[in-house]
C-alpha atoms as a PDB file:
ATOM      1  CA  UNK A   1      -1.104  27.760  14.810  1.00  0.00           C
ATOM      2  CA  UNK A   2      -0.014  24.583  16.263  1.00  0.00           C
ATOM      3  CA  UNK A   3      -2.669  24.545  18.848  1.00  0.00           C
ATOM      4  CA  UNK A   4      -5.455  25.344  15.866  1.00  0.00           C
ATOM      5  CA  UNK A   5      -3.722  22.474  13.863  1.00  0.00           C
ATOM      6  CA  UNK A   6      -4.061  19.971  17.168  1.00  0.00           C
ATOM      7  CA  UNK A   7      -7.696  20.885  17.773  1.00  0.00           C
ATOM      8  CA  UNK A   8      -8.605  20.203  14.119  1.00  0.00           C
ATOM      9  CA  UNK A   9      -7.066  17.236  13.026  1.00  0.00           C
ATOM     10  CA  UNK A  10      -6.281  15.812  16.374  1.00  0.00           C
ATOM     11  CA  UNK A  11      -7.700  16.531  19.750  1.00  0.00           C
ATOM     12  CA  UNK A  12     -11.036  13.906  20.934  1.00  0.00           C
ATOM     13  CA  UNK A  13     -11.151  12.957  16.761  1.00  0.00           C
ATOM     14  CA  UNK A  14     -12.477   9.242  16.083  1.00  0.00           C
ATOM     15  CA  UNK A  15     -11.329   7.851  13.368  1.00  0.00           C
ATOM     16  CA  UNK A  16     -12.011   4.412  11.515  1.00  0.00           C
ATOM     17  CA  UNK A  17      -9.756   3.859   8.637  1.00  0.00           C
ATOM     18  CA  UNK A  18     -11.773   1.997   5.677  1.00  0.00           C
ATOM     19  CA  UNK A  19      -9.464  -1.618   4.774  1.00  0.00           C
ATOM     20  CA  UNK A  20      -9.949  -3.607   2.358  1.00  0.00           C
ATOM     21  CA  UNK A  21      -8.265  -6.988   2.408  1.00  0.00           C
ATOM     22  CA  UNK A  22      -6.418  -8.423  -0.754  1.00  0.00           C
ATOM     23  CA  UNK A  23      -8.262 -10.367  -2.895  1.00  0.00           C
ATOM     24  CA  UNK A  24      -6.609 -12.471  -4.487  1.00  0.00           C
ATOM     25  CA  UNK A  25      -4.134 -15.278  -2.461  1.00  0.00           C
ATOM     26  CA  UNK A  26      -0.524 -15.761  -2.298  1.00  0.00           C
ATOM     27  CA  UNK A  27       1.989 -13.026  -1.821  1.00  0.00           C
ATOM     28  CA  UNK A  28       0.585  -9.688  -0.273  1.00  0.00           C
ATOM     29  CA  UNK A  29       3.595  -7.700   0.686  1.00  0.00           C
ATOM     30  CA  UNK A  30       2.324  -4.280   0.076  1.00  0.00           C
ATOM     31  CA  UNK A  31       0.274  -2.003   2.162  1.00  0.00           C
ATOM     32  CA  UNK A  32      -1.537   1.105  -0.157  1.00  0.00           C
ATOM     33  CA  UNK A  33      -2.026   3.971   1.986  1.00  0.00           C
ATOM     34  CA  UNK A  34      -5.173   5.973   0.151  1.00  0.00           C
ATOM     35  CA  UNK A  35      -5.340   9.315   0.737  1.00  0.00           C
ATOM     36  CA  UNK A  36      -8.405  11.231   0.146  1.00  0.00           C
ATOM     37  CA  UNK A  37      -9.399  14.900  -1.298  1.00  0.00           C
ATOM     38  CA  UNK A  38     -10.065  17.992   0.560  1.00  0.00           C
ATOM     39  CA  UNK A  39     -13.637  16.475   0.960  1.00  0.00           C
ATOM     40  CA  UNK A  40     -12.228  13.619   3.894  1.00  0.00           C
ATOM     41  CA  UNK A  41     -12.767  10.570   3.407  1.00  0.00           C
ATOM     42  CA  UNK A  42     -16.018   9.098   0.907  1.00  0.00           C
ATOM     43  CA  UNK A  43     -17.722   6.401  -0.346  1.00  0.00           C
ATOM     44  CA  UNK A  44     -15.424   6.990  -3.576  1.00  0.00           C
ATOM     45  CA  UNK A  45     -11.748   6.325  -1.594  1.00  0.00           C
ATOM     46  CA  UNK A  46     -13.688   3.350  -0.132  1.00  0.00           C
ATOM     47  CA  UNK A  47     -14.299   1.930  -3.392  1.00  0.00           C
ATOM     48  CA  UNK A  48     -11.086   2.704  -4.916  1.00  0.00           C
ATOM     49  CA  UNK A  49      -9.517   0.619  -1.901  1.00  0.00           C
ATOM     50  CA  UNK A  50     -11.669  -2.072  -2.705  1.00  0.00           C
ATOM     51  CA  UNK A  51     -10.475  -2.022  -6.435  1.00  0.00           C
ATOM     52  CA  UNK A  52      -7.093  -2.144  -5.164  1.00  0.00           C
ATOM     53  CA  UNK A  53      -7.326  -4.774  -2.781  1.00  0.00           C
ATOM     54  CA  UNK A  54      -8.565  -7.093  -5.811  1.00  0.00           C
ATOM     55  CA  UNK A  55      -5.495  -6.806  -7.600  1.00  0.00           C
ATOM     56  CA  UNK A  56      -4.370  -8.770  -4.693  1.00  0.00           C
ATOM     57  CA  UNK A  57      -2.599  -6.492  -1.682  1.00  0.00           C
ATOM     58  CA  UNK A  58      -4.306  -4.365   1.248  1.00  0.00           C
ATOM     59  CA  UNK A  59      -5.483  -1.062   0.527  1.00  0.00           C
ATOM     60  CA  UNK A  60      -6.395   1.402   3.812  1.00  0.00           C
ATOM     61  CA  UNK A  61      -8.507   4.350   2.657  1.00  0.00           C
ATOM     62  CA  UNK A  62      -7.154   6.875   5.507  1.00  0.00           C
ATOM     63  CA  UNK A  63     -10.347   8.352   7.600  1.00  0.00           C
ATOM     64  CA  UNK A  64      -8.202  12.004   7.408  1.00  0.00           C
ATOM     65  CA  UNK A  65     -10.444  14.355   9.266  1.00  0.00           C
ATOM     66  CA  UNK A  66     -12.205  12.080  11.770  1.00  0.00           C
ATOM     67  CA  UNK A  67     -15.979  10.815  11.637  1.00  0.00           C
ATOM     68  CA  UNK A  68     -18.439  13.530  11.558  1.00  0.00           C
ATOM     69  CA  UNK A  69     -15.747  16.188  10.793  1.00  0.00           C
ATOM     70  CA  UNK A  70     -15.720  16.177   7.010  1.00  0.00           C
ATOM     71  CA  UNK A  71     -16.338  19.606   5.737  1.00  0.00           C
ATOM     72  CA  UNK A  72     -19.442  19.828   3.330  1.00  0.00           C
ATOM     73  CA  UNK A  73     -19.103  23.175   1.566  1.00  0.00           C
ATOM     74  CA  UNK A  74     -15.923  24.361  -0.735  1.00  0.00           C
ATOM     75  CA  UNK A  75     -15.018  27.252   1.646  1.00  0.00           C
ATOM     76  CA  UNK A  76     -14.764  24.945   4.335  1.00  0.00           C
ATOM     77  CA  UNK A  77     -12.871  22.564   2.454  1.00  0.00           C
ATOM     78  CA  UNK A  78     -10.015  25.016   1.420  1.00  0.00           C
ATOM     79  CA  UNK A  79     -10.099  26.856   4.950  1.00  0.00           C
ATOM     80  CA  UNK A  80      -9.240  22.633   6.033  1.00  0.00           C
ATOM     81  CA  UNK A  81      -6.618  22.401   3.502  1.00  0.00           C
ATOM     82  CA  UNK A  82      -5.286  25.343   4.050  1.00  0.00           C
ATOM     83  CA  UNK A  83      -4.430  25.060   7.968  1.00  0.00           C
ATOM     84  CA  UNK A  84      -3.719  21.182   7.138  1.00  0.00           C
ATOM     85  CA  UNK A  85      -0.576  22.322   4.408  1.00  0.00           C
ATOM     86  CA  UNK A  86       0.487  25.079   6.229  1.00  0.00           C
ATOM     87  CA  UNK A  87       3.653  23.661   8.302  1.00  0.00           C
ATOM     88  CA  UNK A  88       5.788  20.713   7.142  1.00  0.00           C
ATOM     89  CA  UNK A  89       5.820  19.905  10.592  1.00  0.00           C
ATOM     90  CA  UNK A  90       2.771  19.259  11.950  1.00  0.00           C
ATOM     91  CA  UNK A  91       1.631  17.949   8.691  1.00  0.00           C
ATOM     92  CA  UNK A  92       4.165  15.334   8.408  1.00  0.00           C
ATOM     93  CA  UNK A  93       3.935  14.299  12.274  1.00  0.00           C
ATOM     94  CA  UNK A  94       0.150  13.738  11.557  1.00  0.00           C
ATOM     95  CA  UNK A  95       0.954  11.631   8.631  1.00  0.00           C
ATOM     96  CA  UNK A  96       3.552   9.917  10.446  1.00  0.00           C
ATOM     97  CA  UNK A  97       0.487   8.930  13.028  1.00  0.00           C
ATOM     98  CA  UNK A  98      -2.336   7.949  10.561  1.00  0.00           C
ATOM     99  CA  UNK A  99       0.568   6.014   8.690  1.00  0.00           C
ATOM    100  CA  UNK A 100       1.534   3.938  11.713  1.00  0.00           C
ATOM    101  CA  UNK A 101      -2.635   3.668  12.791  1.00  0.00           C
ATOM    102  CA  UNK A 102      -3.290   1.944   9.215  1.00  0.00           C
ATOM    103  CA  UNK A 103      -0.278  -0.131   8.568  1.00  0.00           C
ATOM    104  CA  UNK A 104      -0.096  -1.401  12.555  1.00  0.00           C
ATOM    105  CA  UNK A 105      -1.312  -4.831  11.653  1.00  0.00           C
ATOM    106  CA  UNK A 106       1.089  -5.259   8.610  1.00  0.00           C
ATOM    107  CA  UNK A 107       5.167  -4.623   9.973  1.00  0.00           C
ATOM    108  CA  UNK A 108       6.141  -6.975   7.022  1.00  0.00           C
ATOM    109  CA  UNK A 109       4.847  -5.595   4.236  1.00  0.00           C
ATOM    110  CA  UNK A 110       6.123  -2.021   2.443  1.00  0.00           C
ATOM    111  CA  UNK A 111       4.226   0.900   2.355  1.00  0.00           C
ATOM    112  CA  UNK A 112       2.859   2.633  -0.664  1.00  0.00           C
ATOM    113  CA  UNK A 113       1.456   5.889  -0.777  1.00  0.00           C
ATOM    114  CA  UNK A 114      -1.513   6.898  -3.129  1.00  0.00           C
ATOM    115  CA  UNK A 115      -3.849   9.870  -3.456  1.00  0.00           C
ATOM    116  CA  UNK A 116      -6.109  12.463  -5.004  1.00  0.00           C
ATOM    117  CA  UNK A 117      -6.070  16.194  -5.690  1.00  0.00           C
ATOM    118  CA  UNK A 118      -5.000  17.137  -1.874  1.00  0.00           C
ATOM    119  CA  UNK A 119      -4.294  13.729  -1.018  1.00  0.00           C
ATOM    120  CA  UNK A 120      -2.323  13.333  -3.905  1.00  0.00           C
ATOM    121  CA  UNK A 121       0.137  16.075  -2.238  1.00  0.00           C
ATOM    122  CA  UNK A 122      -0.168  14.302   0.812  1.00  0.00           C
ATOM    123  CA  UNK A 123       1.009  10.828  -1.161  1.00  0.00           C
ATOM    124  CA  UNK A 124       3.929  12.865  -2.428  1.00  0.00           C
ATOM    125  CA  UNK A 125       4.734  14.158   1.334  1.00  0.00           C
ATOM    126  CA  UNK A 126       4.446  10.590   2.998  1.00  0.00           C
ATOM    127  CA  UNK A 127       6.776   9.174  -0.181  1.00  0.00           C
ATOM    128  CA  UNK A 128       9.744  11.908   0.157  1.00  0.00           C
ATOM    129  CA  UNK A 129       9.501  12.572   4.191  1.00  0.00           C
ATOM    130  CA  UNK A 130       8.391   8.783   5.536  1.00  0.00           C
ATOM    131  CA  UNK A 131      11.535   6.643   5.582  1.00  0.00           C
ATOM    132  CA  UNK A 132       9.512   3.032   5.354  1.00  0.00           C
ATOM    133  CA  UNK A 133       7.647   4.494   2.385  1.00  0.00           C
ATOM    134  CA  UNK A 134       8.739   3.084  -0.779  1.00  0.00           C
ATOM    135  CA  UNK A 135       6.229   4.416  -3.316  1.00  0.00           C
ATOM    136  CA  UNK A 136       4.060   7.376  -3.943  1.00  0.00           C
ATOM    137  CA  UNK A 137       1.210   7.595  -6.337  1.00  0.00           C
ATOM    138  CA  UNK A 138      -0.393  11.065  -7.974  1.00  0.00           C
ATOM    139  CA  UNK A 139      -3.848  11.370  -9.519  1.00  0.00           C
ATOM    140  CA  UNK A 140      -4.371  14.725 -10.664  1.00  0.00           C
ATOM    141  CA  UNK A 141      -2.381  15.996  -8.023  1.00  0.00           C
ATOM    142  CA  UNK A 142      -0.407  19.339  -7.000  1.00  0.00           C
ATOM    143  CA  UNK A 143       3.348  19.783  -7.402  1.00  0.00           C
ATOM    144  CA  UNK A 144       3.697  22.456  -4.480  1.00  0.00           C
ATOM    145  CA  UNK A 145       4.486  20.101  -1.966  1.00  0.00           C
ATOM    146  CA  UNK A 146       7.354  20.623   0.776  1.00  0.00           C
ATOM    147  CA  UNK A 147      11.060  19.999   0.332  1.00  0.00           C
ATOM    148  CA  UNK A 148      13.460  17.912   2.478  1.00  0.00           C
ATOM    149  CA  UNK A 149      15.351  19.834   4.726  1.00  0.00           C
ATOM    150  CA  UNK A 150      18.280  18.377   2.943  1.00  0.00           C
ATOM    151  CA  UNK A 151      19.132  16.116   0.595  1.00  0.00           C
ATOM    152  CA  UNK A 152      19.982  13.359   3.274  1.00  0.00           C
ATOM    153  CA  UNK A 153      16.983  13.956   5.137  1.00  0.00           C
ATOM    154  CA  UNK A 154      14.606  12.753   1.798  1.00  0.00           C
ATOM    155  CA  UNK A 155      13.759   9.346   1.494  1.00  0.00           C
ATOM    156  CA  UNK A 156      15.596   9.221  -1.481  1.00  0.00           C
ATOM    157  CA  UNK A 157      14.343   5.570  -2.070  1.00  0.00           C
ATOM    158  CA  UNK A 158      10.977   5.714  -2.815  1.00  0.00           C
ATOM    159  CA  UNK A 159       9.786   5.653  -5.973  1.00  0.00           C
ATOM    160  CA  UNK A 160       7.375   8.004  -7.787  1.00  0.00           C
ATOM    161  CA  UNK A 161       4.182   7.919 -10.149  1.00  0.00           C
ATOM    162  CA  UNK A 162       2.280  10.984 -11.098  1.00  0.00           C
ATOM    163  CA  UNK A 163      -0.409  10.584 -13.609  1.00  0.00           C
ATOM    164  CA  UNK A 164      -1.387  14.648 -14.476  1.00  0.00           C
ATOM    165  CA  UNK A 165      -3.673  15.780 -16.883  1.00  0.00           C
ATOM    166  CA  UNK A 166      -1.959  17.536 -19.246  1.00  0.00           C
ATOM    167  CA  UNK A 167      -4.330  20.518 -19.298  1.00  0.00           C
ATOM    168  CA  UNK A 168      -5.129  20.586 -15.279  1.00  0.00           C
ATOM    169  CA  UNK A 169      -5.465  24.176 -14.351  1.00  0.00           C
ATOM    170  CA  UNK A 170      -4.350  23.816 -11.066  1.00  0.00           C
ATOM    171  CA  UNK A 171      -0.740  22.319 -12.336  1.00  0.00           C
ATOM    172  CA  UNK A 172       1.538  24.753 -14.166  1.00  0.00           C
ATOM    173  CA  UNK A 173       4.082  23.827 -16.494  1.00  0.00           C
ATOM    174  CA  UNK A 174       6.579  25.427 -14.233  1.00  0.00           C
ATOM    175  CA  UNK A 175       5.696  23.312 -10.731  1.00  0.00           C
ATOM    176  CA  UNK A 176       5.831  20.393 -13.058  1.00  0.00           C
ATOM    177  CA  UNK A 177       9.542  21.174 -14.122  1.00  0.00           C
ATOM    178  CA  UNK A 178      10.595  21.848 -10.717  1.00  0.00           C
ATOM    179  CA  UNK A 179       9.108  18.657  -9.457  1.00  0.00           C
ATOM    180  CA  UNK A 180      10.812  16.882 -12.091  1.00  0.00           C
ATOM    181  CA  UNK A 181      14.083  18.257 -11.857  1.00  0.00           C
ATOM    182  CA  UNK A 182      13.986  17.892  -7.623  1.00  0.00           C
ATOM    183  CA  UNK A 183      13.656  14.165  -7.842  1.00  0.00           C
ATOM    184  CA  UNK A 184      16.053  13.821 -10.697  1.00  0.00           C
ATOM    185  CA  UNK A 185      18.650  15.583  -8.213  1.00  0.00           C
ATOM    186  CA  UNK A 186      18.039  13.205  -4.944  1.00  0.00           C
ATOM    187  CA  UNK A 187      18.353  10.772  -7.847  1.00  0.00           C
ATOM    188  CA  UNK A 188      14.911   9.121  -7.145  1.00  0.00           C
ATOM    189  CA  UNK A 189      13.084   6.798  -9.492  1.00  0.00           C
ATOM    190  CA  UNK A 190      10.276   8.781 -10.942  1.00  0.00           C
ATOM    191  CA  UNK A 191       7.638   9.142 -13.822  1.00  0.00           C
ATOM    192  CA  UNK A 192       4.939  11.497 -14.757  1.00  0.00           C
ATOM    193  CA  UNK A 193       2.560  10.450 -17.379  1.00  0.00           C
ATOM    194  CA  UNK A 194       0.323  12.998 -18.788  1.00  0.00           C
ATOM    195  CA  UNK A 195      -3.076  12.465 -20.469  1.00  0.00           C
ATOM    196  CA  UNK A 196      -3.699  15.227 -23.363  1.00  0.00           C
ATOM    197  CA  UNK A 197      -7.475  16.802 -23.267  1.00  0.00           C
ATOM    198  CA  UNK A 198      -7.835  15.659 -19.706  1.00  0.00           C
ATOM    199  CA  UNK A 199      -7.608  17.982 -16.369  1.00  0.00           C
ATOM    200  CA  UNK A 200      -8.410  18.098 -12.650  1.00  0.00           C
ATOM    201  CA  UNK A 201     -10.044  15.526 -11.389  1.00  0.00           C
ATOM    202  CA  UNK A 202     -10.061  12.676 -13.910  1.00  0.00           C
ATOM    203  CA  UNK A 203     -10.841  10.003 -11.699  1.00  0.00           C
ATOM    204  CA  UNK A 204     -13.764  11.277  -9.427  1.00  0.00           C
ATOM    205  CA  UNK A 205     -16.852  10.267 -10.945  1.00  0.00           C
ATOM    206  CA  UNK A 206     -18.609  13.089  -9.446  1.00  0.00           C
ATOM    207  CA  UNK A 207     -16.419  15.281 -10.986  1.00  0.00           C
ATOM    208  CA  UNK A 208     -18.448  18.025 -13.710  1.00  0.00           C
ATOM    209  CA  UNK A 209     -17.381  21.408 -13.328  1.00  0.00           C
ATOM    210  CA  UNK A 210     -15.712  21.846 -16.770  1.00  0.00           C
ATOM    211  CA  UNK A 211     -15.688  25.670 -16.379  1.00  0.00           C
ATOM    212  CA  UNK A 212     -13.752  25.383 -13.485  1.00  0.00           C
ATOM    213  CA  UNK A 213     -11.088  22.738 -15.094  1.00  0.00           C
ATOM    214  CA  UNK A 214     -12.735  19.708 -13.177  1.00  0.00           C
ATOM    215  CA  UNK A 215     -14.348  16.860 -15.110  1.00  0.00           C
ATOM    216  CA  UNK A 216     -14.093  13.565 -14.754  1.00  0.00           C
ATOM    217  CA  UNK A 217     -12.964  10.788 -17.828  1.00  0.00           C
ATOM    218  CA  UNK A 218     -13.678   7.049 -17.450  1.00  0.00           C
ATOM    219  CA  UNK A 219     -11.534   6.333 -20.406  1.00  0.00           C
ATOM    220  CA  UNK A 220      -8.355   8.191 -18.800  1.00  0.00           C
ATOM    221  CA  UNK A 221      -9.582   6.947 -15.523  1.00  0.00           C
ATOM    222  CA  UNK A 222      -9.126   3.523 -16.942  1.00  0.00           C
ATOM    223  CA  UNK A 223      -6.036   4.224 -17.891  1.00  0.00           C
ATOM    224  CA  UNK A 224      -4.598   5.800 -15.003  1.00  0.00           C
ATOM    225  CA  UNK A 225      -5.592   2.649 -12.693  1.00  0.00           C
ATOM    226  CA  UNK A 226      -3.593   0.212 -15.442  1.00  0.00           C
ATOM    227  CA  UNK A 227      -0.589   2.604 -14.651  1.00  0.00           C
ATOM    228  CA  UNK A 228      -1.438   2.057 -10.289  1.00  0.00           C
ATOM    229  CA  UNK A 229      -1.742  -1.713 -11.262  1.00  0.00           C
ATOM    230  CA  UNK A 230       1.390  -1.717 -13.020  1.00  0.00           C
ATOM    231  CA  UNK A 231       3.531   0.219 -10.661  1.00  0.00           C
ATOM    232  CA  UNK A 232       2.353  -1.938  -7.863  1.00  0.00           C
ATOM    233  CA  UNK A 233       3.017  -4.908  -9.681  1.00  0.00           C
ATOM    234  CA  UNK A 234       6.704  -3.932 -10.236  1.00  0.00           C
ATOM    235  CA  UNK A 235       6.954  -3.297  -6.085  1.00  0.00           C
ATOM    236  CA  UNK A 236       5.579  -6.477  -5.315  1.00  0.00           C
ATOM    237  CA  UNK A 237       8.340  -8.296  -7.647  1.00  0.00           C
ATOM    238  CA  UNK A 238      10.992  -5.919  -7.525  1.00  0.00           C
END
């Protein structure tokens, strides 16, 4: 498996990270990690860094699978996922890699972790398993991610946003709970907002497979990014 994992998401890969610089002058001591869906990195994570850069810190859209390697249909997507989520290990030592790749240039500032349906998970894993991460971010993310070996081994400082829709197939009430009560025990700072009439895939403008629980909303979208703003807002100050 690990040589599989190497060969796909490591081995002769070029990757160029998309960063957008903050907009707005004066202080700038965050560093948003973006991590994108199952799809790799697109024009949408790009834009969303640029939106986050003008609320005045830098925002790196992560180039996950490499240029050229982004997988076009949705069985190639999940076969991705799937071998990218299958060890803690591997997974987190990649992360641990892009991390350091997009945040070389900025030592000072703290690192905050955001992402989307897959990359939402991978948010939550950089949060709870990267030491220097002090934030993670959820948009219409999944709730099966992995657990600290222990309870000293989580970074039990970061702090959490998840912003769910409340009737997202792929979340069940259960994962929810058991999210919720596994950062309440490390005794991290979390919140998870839910929007009613809203599931998967809120904030991808492509999004329009109701029958399938995906659909995109502007107005929750909207929303959602206030909540981003907000959180980063209260890093930045804190």
């Amino acid at each position: 498996m690990s040589h599989k994992f190497d060969s796909w998401f490591k081995h002769n890969i070029e990757r160029i990270h998309y960063r957008a610089e903050a907009a707005a002058t004066g202080a700038n001591g965050l560093n948003v990690v973006i991590w994108p869906t199952f799809a790799g990195l697109t024009e949408f994570e790009k834009g969303f860094a640029d939106a986050v850069a003008a609320l005045g810190v830098t925002a790196t859209a992560v180039d996950l699978y490499g240029q050229g390697q982004n997988p076009e249909d949705l069985d190639a997507r999940r076969e991705k996922m799937g071998l990218l989520l299958s060890e803690p290990q591997p997974l987190h030592r990649l992360q641990r890699e892009l991390t350091d790749s997009v945040c070389r240039a900025d030592t000072d500032k703290l690192i905050v972790h955001v992402g989307f349906c897959m990359g939402e998970r991978l948010a939550i894993e950089a949060g709870l398993h990267l030491a220097d991460s002090v934030g993670a971010v959820s948009f219409h993310g999944l709730m099966s991610f992995y657990r600290a070996e222990s309870a000293e081994r989580a970074n039990r400082k970061t702090k959490i946003l998840v912003l769910n829709g409340h009737s997202d197939p792929l979340i069940s009430d259960e994962d929810a709970v058991a999210a919720k009560q596994y950062w309440t025990a490390l005794g991290i700072d979390w919140q998870f907002i839910d929007f009613g009439g809203t599931v998967h895939s809120f904030m991808l403008p492509s999004a329009n497979a109701p029958e399938r629980g995906s659909q995109y909303n502007p107005v929750v979208a909207r929303r959602s990014f206030q909540y981003l703003a907000d959180f980063l807002n209260e890093l930045q100050t804190a």
